[in-house]
PDB file of N, CA and C in Angstrom:
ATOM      1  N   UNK A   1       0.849  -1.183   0.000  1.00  0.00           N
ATOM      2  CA  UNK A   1       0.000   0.000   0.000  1.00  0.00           C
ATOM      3  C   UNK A   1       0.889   1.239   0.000  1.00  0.00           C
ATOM      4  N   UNK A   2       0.829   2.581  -1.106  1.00  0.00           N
ATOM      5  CA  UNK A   2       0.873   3.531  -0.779  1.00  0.00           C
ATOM      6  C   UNK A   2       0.834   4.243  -0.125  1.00  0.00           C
ATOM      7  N   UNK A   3       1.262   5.099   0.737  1.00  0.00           N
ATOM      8  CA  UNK A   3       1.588   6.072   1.971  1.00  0.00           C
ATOM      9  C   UNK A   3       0.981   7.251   1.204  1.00  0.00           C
ATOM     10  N   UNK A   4       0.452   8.287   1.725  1.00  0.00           N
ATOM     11  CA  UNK A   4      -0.093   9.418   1.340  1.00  0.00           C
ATOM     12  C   UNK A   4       1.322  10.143   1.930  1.00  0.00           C
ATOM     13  N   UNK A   5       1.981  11.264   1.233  1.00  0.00           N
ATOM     14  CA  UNK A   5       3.339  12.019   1.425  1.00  0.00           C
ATOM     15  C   UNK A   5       2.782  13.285   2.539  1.00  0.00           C
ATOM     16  N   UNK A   6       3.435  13.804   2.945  1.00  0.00           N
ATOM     17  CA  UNK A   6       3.564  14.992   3.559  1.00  0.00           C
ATOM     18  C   UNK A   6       2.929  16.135   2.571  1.00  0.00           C
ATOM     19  N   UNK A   7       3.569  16.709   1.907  1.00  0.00           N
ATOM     20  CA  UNK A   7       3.658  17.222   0.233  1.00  0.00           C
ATOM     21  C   UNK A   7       1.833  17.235  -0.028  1.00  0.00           C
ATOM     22  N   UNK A   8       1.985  15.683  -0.502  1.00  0.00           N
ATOM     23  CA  UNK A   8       0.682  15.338  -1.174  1.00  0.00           C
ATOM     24  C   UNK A   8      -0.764  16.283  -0.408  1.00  0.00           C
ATOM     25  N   UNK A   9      -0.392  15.792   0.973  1.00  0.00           N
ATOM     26  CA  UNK A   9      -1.310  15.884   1.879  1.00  0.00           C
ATOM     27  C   UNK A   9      -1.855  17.535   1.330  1.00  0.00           C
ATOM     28  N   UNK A  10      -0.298  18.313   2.213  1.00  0.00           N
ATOM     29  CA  UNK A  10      -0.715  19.608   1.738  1.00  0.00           C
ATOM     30  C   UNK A  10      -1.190  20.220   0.980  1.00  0.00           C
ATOM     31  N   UNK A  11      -1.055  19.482  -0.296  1.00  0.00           N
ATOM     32  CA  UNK A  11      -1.314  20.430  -1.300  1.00  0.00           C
ATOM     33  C   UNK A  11      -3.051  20.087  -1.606  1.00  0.00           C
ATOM     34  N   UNK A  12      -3.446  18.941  -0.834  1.00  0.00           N
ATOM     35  CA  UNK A  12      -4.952  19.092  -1.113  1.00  0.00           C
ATOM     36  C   UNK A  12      -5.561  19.448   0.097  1.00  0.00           C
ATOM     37  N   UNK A  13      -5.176  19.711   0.974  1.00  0.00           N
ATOM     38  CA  UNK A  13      -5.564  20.212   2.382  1.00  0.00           C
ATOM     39  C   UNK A  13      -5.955  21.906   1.664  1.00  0.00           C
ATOM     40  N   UNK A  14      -4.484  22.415   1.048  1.00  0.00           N
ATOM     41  CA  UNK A  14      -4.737  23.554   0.445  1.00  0.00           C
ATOM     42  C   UNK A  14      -5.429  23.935  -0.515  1.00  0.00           C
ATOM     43  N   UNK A  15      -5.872  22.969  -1.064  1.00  0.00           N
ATOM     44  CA  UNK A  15      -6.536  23.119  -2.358  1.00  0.00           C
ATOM     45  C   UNK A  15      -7.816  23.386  -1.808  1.00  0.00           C
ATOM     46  N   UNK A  16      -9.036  22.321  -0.987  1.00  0.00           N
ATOM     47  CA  UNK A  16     -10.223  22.429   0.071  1.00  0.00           C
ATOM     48  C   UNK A  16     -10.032  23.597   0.452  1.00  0.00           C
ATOM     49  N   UNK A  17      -8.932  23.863   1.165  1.00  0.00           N
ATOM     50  CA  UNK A  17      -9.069  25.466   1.962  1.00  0.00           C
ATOM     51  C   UNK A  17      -9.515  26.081   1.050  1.00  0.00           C
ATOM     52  N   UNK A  18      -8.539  26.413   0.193  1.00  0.00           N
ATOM     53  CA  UNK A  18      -9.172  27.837  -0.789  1.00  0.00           C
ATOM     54  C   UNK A  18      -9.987  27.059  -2.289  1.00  0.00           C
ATOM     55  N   UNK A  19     -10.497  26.153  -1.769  1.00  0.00           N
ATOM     56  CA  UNK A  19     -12.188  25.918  -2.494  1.00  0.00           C
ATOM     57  C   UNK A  19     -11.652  25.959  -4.233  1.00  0.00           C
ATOM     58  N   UNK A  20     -10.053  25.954  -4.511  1.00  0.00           N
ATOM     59  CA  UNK A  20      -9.555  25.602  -5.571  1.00  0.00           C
ATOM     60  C   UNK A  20      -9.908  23.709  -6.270  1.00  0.00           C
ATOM     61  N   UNK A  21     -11.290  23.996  -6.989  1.00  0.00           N
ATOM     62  CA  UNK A  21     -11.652  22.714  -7.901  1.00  0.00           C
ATOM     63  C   UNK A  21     -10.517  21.832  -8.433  1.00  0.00           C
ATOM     64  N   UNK A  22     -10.156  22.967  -9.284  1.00  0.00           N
ATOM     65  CA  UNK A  22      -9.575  22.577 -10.470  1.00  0.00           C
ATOM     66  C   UNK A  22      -8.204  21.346 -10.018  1.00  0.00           C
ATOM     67  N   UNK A  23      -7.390  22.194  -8.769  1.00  0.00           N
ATOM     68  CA  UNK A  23      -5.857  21.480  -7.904  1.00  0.00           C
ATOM     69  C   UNK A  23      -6.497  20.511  -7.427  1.00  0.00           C
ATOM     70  N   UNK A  24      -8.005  20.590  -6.121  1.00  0.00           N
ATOM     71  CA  UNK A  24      -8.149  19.793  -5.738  1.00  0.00           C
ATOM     72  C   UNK A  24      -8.512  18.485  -6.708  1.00  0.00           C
ATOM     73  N   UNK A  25      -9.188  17.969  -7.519  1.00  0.00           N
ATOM     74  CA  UNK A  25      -9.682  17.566  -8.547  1.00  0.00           C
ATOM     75  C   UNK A  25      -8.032  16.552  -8.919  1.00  0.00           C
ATOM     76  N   UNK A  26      -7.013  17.945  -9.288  1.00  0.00           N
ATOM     77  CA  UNK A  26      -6.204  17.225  -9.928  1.00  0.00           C
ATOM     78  C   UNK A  26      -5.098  16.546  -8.877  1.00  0.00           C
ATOM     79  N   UNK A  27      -4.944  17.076  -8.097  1.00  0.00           N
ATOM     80  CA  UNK A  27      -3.996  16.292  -6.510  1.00  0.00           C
ATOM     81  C   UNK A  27      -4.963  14.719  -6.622  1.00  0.00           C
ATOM     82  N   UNK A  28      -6.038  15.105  -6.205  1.00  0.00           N
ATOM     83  CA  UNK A  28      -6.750  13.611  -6.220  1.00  0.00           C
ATOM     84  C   UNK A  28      -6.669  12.918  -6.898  1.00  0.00           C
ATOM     85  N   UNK A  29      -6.832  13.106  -8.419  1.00  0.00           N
ATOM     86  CA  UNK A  29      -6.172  12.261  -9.300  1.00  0.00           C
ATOM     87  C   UNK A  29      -4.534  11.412  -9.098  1.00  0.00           C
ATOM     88  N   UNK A  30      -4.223  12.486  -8.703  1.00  0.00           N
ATOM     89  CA  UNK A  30      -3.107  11.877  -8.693  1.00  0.00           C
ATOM     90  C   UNK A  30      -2.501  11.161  -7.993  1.00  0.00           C
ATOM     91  N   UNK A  31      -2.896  11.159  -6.560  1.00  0.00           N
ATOM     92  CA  UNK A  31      -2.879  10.059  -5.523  1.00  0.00           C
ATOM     93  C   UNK A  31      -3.570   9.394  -5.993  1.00  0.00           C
ATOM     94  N   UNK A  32      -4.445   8.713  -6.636  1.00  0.00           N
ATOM     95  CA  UNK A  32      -5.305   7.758  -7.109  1.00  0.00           C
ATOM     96  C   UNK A  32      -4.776   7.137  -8.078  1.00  0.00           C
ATOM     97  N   UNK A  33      -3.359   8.011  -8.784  1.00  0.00           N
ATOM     98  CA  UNK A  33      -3.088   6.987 -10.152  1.00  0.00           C
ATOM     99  C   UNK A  33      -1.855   7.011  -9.381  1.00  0.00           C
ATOM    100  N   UNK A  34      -1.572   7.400  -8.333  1.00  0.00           N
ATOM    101  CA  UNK A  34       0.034   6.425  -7.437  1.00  0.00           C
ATOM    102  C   UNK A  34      -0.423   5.107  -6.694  1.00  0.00           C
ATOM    103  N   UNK A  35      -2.005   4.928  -6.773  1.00  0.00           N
ATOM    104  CA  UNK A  35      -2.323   3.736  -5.732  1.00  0.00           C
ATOM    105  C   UNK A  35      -2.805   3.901  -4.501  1.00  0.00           C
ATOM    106  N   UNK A  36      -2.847   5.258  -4.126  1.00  0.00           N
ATOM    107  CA  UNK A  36      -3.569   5.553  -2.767  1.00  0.00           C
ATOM    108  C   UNK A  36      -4.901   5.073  -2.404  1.00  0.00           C
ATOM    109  N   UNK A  37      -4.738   4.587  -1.368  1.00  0.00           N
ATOM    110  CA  UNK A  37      -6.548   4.178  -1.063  1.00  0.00           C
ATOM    111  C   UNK A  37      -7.589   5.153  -0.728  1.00  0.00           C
ATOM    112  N   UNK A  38      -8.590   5.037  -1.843  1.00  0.00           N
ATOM    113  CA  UNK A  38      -9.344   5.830  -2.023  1.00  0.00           C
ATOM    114  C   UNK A  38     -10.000   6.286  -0.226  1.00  0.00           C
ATOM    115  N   UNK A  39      -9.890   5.664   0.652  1.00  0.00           N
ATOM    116  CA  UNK A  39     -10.514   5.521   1.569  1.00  0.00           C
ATOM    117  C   UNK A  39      -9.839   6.268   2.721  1.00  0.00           C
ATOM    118  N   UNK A  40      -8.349   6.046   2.179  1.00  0.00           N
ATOM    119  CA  UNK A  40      -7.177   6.685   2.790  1.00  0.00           C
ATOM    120  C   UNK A  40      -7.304   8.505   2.714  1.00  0.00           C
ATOM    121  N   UNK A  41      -7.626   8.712   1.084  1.00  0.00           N
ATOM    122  CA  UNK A  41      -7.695  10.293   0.647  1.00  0.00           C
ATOM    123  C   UNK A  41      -8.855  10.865   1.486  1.00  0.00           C
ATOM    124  N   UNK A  42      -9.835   9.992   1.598  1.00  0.00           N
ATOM    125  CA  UNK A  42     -11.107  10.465   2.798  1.00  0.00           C
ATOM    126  C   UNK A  42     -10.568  11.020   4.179  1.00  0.00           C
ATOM    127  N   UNK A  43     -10.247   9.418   4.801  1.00  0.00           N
ATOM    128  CA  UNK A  43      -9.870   9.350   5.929  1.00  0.00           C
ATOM    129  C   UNK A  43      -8.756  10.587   6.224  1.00  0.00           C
ATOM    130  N   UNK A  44      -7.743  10.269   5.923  1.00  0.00           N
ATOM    131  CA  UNK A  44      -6.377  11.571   5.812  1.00  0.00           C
ATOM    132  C   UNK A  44      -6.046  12.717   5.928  1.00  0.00           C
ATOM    133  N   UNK A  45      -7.338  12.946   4.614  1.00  0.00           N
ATOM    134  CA  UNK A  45      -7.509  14.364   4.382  1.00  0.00           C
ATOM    135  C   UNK A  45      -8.638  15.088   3.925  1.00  0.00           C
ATOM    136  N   UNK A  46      -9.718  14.848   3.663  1.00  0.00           N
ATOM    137  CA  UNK A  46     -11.147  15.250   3.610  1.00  0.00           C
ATOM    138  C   UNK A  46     -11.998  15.513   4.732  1.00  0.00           C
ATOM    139  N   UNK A  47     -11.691  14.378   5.740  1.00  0.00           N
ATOM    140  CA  UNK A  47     -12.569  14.453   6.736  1.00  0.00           C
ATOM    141  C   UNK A  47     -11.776  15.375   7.852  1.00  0.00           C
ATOM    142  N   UNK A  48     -10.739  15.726   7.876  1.00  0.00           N
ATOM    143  CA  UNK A  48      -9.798  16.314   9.031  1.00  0.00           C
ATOM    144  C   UNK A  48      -9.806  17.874   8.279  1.00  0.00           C
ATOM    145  N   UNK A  49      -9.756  17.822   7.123  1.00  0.00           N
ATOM    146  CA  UNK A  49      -9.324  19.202   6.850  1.00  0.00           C
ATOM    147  C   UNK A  49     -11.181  19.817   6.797  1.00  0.00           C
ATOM    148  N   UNK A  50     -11.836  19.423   6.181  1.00  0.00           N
ATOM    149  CA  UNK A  50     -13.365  20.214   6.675  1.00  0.00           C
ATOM    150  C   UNK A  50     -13.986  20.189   7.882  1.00  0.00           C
ATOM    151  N   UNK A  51     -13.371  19.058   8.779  1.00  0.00           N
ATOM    152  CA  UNK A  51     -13.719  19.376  10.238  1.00  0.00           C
ATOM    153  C   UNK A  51     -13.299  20.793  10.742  1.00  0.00           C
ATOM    154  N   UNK A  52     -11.634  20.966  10.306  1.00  0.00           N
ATOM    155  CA  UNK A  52     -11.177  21.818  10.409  1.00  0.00           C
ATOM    156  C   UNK A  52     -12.156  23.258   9.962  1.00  0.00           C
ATOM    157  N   UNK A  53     -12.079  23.451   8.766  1.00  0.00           N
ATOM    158  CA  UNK A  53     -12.741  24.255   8.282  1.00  0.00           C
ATOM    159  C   UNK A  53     -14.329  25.004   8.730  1.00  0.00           C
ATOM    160  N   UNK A  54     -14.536  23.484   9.246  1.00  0.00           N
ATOM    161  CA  UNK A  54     -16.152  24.074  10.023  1.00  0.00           C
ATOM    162  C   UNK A  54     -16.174  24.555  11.283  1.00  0.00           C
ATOM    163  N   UNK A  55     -14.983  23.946  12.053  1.00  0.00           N
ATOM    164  CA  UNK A  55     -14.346  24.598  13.109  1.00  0.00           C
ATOM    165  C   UNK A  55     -14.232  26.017  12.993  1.00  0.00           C
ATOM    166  N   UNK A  56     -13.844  26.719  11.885  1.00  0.00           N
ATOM    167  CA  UNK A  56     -13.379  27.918  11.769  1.00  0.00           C
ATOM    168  C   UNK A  56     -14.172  28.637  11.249  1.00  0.00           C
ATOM    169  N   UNK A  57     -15.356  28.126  10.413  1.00  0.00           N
ATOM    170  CA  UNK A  57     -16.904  28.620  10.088  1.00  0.00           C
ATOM    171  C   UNK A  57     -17.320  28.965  11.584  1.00  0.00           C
ATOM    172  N   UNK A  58     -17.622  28.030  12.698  1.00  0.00           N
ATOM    173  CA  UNK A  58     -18.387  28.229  13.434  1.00  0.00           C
ATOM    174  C   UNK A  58     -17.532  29.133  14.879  1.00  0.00           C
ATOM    175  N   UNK A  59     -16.206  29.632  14.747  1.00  0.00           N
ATOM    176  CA  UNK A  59     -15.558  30.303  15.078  1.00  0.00           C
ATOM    177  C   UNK A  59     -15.478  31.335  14.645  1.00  0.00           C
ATOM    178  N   UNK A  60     -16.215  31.631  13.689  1.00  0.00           N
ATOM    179  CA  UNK A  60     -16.273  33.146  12.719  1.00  0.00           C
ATOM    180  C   UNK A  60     -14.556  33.732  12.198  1.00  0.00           C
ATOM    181  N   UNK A  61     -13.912  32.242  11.624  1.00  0.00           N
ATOM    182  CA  UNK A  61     -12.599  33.135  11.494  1.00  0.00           C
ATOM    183  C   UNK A  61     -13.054  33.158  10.149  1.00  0.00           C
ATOM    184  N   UNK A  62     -13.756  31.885   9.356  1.00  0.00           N
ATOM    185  CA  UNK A  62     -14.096  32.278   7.528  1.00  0.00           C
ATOM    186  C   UNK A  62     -15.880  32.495   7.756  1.00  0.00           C
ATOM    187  N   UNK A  63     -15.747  33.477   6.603  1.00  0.00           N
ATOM    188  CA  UNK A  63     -17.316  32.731   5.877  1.00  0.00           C
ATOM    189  C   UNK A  63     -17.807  32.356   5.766  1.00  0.00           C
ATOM    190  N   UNK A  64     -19.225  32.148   5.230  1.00  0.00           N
ATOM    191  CA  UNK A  64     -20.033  31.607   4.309  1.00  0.00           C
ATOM    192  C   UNK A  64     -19.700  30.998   3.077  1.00  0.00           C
ATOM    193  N   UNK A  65     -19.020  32.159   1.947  1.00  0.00           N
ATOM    194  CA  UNK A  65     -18.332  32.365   0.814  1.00  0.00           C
ATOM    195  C   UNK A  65     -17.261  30.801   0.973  1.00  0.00           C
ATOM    196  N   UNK A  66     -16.635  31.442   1.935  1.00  0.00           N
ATOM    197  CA  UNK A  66     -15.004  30.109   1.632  1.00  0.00           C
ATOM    198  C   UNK A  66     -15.590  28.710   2.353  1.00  0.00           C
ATOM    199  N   UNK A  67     -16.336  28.793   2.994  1.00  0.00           N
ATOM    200  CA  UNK A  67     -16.954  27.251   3.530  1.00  0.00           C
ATOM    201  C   UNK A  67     -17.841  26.382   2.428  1.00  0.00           C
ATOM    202  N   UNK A  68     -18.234  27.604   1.521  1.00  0.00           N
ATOM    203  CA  UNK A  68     -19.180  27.058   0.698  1.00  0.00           C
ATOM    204  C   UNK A  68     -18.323  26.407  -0.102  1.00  0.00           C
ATOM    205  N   UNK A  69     -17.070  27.370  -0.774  1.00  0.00           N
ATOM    206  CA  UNK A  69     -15.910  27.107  -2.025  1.00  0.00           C
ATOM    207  C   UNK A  69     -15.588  25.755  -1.395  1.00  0.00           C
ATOM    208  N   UNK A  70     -15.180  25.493  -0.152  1.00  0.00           N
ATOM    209  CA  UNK A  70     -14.738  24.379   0.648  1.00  0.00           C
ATOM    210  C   UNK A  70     -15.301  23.120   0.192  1.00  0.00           C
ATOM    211  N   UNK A  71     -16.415  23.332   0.470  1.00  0.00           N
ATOM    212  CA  UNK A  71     -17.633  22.104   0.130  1.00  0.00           C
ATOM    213  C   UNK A  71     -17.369  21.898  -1.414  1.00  0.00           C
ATOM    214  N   UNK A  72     -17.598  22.670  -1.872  1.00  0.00           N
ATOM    215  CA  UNK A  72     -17.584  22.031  -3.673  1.00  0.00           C
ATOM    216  C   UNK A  72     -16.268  21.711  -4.211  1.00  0.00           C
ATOM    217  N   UNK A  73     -15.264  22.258  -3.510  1.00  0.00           N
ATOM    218  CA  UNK A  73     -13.872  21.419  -3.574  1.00  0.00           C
ATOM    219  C   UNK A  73     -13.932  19.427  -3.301  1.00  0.00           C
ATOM    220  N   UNK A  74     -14.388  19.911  -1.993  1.00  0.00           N
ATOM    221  CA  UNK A  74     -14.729  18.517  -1.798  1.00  0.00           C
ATOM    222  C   UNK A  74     -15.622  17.692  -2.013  1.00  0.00           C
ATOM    223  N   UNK A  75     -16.640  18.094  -2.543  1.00  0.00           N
ATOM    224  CA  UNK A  75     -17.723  17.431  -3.664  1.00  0.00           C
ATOM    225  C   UNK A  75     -16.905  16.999  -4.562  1.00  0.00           C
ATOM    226  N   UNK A  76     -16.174  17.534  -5.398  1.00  0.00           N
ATOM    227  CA  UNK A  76     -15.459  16.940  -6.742  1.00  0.00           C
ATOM    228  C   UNK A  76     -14.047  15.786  -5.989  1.00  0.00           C
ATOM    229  N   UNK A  77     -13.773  15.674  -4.930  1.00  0.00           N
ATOM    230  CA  UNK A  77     -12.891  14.982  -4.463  1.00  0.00           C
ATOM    231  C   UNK A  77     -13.515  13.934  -4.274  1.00  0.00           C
ATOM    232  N   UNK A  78     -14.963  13.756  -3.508  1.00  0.00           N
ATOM    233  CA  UNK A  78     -15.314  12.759  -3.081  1.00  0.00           C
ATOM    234  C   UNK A  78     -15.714  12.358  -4.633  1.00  0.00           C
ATOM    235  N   UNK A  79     -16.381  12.570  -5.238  1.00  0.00           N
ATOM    236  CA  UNK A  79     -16.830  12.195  -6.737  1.00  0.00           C
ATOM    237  C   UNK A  79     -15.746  11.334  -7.267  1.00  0.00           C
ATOM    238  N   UNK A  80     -14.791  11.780  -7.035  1.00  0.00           N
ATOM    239  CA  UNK A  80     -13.084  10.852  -7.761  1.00  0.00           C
ATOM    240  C   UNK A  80     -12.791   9.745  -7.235  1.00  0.00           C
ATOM    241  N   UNK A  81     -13.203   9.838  -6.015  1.00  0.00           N
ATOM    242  CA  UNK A  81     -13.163   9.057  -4.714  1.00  0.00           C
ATOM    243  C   UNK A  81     -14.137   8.189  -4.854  1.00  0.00           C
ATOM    244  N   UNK A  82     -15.255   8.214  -5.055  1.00  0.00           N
ATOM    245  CA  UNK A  82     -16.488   7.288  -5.627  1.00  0.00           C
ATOM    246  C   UNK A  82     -16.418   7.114  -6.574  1.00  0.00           C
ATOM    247  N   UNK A  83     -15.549   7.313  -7.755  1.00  0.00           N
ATOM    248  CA  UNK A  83     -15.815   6.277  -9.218  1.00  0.00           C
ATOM    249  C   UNK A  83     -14.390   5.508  -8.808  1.00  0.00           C
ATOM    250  N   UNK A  84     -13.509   5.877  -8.514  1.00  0.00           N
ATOM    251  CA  UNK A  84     -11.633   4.808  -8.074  1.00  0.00           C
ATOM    252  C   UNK A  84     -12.501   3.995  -7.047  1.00  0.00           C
ATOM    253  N   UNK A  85     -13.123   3.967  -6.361  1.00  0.00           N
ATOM    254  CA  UNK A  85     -13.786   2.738  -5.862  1.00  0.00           C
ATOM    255  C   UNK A  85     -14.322   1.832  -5.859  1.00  0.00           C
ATOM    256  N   UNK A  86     -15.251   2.108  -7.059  1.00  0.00           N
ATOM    257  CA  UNK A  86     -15.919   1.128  -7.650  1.00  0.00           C
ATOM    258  C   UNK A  86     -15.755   0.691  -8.450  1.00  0.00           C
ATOM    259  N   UNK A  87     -14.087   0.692  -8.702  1.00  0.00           N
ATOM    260  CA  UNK A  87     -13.484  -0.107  -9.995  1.00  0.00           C
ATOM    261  C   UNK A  87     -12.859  -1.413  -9.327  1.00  0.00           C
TER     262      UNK A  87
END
């Protein structure tokens, strides 16, 4: 099994933060065509980094605006995440 990198992590942790589709979308891909478990990209980093994020919604440090961008980042992650699974 594949290890999810340090690196990797970040750069889709960062991507969710700033509600960037397009990186997040393509980071995911790409742990997915190194072998990462789809379950792993959840576990790792989807579910920790929007906990995070809602943490900081309901702390009034972000928005509405960037919680929302947040979510549809990770809509298209989990989407990648649900078709590499069911192969």
């Amino acid at each position: 099994m594949v290890e999810i990198s340090l690196d990797q992590l970040a750069r889709l942790e960062t991507a969710l933060r700033e509600g960037d589709n397009g990186q997040a979308e393509a980071t995911t891909q790409q742990l997915l065509d190194l072998g990462i478990d789809p379950y792993a990209i959840v576990q790792q980093i989807r579910i920790p980094t929007l906990t995070k994020i809602g943490q900081e919604f309901q702390d009034s440090c972000i928005f509405l605006p960037e919680l929302m961008m947040a979510g549809e980042a990770a809509q298209r992650v989990t989407s990648l995440v649900d078709q590499a699974s069911r192969k």
